[in-house]
Every structure is written in C-alpha cells, then in structure tokens.
Protein backbone atom coordinates (compact mmCIF):
# COMPACT_ATOMS: atom_id res chain seq x y z
CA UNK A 1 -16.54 -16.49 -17.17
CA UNK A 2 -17.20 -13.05 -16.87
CA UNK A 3 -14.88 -10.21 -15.43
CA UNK A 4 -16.32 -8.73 -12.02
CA UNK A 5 -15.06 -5.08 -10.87
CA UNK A 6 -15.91 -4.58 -7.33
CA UNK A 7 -15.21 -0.99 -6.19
CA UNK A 8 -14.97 0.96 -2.82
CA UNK A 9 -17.18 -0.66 -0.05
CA UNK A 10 -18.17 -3.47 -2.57
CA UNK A 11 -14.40 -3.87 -2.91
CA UNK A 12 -13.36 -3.99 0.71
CA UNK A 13 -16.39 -5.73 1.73
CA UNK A 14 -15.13 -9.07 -0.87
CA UNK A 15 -11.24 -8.47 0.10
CA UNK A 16 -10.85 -8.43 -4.02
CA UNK A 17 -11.45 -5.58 -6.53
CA UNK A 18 -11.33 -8.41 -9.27
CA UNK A 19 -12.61 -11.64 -10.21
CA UNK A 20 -13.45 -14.18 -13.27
CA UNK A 21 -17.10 -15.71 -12.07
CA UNK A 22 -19.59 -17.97 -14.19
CA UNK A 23 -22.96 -16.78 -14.96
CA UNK A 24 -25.15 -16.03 -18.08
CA UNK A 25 -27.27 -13.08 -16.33
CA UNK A 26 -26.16 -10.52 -14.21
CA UNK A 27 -28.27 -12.32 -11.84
CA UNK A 28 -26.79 -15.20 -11.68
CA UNK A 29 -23.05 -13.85 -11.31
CA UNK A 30 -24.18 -11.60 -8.55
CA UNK A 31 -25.22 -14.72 -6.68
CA UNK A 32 -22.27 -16.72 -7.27
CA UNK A 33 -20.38 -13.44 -6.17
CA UNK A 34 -22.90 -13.43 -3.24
CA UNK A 35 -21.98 -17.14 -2.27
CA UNK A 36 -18.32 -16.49 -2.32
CA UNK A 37 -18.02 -13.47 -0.46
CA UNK A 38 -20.63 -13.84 2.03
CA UNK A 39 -22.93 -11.68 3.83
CA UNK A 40 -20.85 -8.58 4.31
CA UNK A 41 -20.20 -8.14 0.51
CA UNK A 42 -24.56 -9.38 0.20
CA UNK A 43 -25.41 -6.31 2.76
CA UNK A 44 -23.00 -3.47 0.38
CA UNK A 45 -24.89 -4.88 -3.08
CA UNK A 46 -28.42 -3.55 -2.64
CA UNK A 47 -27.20 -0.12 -2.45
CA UNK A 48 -24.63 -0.73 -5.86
CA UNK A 49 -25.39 0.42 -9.44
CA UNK A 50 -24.44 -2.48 -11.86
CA UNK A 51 -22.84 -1.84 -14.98
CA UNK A 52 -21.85 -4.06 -18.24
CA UNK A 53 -19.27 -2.54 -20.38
CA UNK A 54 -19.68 1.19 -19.25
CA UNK A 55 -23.64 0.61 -19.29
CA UNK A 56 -25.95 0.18 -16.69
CA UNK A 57 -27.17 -3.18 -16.33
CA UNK A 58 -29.67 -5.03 -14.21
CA UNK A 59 -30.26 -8.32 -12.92
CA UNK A 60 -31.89 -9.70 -15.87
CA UNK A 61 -28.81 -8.80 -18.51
CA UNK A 62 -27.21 -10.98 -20.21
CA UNK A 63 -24.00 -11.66 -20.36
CA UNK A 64 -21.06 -13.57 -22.04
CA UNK A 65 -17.18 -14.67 -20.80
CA UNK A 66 -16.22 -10.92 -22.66
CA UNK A 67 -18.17 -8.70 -20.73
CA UNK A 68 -16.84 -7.06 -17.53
CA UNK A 69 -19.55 -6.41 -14.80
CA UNK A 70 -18.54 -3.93 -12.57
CA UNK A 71 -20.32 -3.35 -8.96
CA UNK A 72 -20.21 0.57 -8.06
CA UNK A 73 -21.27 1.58 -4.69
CA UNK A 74 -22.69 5.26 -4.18
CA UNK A 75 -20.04 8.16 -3.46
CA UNK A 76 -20.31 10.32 -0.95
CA UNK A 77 -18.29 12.93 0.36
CA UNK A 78 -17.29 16.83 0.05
CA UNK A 79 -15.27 19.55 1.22
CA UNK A 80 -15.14 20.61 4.84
C-alpha cells in the first residue's frame, strides 16, 4: 500500500494528514481515499495538485507500496 500525505484543507477535510491505502494508479488510491473519507474530503480534491515522490502526478500514474502520494491543496494568503 501506498503512503498518502493529505495537507491543509485536504488534511482537515479527512481528519488524517497520513494514511497507507491500496491502489496501483493514482486513480485508484484517490478513490479508495474518496470512499473512506467521504464527500467533504471528495469536494477539497478537485481543486488539489497530486504529487508522487516530489513530482507531479496524475490520475493515470502508477504507483507501487514505496511511493508516497501526497494531496496539496492551493495556498492562499498574504500580508495585510
């Protein structure tokens, strides 16, 4: 099973900034992670960049028990 980082709004939206899930795509372990965090966590994903090992991934990557897939939501802020 592959590592999932979940960070920021993806993070507080799952209640967990970590996780092992199964999958053999990106794809496929989004779904799972979609399944077990429900729809708040499904609503925060289609704004998140993917990335496998420090690169960006999408759906269609493949990936292997190793690998560590982490979910990055945009940042926003500034200086007042």
């Amino acid at each position: 099973m592959a590592i999932l980082r979940l960070f920021a709004s993806a993070r507080e939206a799952a209640g967990v900034g970590r996780d092992e899930l199964p999958g053999h795509t990106v794809g496929e372990l989004l779904a799972v992670a979609q399944g077990r965090y429900g729809s708040a966590f499904t609503a925060v994903l289609g704004s998140c960049k993917i990335w496998v090992n420090g690169e960006s991934a999408d759906a269609d990557t493949v990936i292997s028990a190793r690998d560590e897939v982490a979910v990055l939501p945009p940042v926003s802020g500034g200086a007042v």
